[in-house]
Protein backbone atom coordinates (compact mmCIF):
# COMPACT_ATOMS: atom_id res chain seq x y z
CA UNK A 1 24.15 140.88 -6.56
CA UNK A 2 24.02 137.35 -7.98
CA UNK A 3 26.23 136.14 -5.31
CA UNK A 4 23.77 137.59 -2.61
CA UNK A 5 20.86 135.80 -4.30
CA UNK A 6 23.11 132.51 -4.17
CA UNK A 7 23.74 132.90 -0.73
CA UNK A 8 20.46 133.42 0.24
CA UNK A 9 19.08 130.47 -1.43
CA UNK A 10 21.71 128.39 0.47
CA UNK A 11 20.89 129.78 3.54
CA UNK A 12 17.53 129.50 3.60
CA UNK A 13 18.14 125.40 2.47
CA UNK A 14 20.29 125.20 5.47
CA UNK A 15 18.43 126.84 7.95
CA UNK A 16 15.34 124.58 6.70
CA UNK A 17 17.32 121.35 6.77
CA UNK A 18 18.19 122.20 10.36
CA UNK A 19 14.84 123.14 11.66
CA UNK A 20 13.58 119.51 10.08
CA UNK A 21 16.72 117.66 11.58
CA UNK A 22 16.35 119.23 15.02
CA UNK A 23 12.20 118.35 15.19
CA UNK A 24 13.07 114.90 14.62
CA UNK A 25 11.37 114.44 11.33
CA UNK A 26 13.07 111.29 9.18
CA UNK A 27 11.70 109.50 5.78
CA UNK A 28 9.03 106.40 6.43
CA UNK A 29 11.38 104.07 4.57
CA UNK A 30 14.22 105.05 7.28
CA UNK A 31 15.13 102.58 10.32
CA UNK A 32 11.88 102.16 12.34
CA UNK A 33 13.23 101.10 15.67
CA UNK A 34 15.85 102.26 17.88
CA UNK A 35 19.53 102.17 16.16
CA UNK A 36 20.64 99.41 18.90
CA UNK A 37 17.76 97.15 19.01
CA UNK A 38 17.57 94.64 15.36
CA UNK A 39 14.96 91.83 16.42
CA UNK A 40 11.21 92.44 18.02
CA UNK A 41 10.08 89.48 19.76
CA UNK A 42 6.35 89.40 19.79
CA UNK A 43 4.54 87.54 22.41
CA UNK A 44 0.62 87.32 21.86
CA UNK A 45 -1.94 85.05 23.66
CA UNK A 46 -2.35 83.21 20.17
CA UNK A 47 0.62 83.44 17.26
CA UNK A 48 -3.07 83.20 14.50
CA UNK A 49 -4.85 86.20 15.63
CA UNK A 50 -5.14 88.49 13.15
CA UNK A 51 -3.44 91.60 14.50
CA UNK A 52 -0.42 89.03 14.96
CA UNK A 53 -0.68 88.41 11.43
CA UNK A 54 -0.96 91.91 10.64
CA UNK A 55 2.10 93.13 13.15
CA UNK A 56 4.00 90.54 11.03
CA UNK A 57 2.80 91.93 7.52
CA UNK A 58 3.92 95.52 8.85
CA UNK A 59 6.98 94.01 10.24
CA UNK A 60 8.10 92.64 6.46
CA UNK A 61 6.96 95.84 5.13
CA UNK A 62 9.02 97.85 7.22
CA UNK A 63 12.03 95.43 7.19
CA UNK A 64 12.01 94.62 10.79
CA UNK A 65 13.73 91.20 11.72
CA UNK A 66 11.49 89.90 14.38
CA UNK A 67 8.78 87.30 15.32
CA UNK A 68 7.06 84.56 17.42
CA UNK A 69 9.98 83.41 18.42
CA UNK A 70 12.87 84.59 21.06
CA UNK A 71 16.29 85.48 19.61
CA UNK A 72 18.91 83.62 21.32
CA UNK A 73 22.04 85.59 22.58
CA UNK A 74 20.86 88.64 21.31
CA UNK A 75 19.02 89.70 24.33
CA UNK A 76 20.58 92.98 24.80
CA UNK A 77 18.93 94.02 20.85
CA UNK A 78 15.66 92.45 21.47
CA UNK A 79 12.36 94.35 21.74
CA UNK A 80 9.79 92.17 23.72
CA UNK A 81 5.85 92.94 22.18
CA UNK A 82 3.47 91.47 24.65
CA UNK A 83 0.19 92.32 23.15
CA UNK A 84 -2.66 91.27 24.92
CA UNK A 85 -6.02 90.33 23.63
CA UNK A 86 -7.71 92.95 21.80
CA UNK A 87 -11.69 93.74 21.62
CA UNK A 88 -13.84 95.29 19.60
CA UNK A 89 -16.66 97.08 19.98
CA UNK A 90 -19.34 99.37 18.58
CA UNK A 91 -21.50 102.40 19.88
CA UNK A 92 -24.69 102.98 18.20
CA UNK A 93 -24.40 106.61 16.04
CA UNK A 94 -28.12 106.70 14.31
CA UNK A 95 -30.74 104.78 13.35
CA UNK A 96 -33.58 104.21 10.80
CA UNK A 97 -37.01 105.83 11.01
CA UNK A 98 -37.99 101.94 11.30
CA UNK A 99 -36.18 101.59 14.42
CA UNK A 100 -33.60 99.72 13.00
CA UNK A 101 -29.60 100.37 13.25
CA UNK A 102 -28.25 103.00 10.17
CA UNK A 103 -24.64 103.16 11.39
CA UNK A 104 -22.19 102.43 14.44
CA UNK A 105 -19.08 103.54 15.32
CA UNK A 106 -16.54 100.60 15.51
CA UNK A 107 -13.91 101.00 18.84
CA UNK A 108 -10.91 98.25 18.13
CA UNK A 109 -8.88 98.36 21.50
CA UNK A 110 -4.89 97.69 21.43
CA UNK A 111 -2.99 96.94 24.75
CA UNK A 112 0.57 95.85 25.01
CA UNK A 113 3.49 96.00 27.06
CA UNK A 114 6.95 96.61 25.43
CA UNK A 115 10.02 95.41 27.34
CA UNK A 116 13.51 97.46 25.66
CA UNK A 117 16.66 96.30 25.94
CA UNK A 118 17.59 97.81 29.07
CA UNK A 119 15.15 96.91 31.31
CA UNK A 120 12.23 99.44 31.18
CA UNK A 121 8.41 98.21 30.06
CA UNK A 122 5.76 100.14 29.12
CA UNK A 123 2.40 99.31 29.00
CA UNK A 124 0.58 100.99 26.54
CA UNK A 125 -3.22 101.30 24.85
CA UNK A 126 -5.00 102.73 21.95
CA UNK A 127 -7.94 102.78 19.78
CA UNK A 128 -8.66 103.35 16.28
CA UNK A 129 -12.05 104.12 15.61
CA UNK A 130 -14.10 104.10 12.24
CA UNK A 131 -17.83 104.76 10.96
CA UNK A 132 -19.88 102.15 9.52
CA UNK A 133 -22.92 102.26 7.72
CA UNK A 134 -25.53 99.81 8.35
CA UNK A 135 -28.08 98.34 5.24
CA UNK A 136 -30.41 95.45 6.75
CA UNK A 137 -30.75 94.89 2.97
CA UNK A 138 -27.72 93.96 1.91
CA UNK A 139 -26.48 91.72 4.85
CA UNK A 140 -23.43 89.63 2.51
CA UNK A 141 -22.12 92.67 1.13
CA UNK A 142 -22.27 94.59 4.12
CA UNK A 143 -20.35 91.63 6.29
CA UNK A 144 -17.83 91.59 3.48
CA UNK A 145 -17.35 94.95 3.85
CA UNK A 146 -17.04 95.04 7.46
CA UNK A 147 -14.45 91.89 7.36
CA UNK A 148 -12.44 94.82 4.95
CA UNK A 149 -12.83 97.60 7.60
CA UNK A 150 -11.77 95.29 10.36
CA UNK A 151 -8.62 94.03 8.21
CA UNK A 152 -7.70 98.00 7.75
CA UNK A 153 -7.81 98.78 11.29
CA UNK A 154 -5.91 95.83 12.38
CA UNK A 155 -3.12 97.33 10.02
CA UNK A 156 -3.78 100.57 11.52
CA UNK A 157 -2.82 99.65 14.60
CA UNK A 158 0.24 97.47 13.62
CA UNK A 159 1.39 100.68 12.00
CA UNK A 160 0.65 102.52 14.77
CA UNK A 161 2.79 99.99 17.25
CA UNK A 162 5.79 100.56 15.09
CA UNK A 163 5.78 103.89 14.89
CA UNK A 164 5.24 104.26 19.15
CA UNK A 165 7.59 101.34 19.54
CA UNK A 166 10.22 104.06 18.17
CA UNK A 167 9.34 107.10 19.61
CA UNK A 168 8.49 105.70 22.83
CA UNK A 169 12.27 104.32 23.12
CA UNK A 170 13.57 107.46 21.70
CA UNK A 171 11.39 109.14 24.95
CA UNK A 172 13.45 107.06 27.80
């Protein structure tokens, strides 16, 4: 009887461990990128724009070799990141009973092309989207805070590119 109760136990570990191997799942601190790419070259419009910064943050975070900067002779491991210029804007949600603006919805656009190793590009977009509450009141603290929300999507959406950047090569 004990035996059975062992073998159950170990059966229903395995038969879990497979399910979660064959869906794809894998821990956040395992290898974002594809297993025969090591360097992600990053191309942007200007190397100071803050979702550059924040790609490279991510990019440290992650343990990603890569930058502004082309990797010589390794061409055939190299991830090219074109981003292009990204916008943001904001759609009105509700106002005051004074007419004035109570809160918007911010829209911060991402699009970028990815060139892999072997040959294929992708261009790609996104948005991440968040709520923001207006007070004509308190103007400093509420551009402080919006500086804050901006800086959290911008690390949204470098999260966001890693994470495609993988399962978009893993889809070819």
């Amino acid at each position: 009887m004990r035996s059975l109760t062992v073998f159950s136990k170990s059966l229903i570990l395995m038969i879990t461990t497979l399910a979660l191997a064959s869906c794809g799942f894998h821990l956040r601190s395992d290898k974002t990128l594809p297993s025969n790419t090591d360097y992600l070259y990053v191309q942007a419009t200007s190397q100071n724009a803050p979702l550059v910064r924040a790609l490279e943050n991510r990019m440290k975070v992650y343990q990603i070799k890569g930058g502004p900067e082309a990797a010589r002779g390794q061409e055939e491991t190299t991830i090219t990141l074109r981003l292009q210029p990204e916008s943001l804007d904001r759609r009105l949600l509700s106002v005051f009973a004074t007419g004035q603006v109570a809160e918007y919805e911010l829209i911060y656009a991402v699009r970028y092309t990815v060139l892999f190793p072997n040959g294929e590009e992708l261009k790609t977009s996104f948005e991440v989207l968040r709520e923001y509450q207006d007070d004509p009141d308190q103007v400093l603290a509420k551009s402080r805070e919006l500086n804050l929300v901006l800086s959290e999507m911008r690390l949204e959406a470098a999260d966001r590119i890693i994470r495609l950047l993988s399962s978009q090569y893993a889809g070819l």
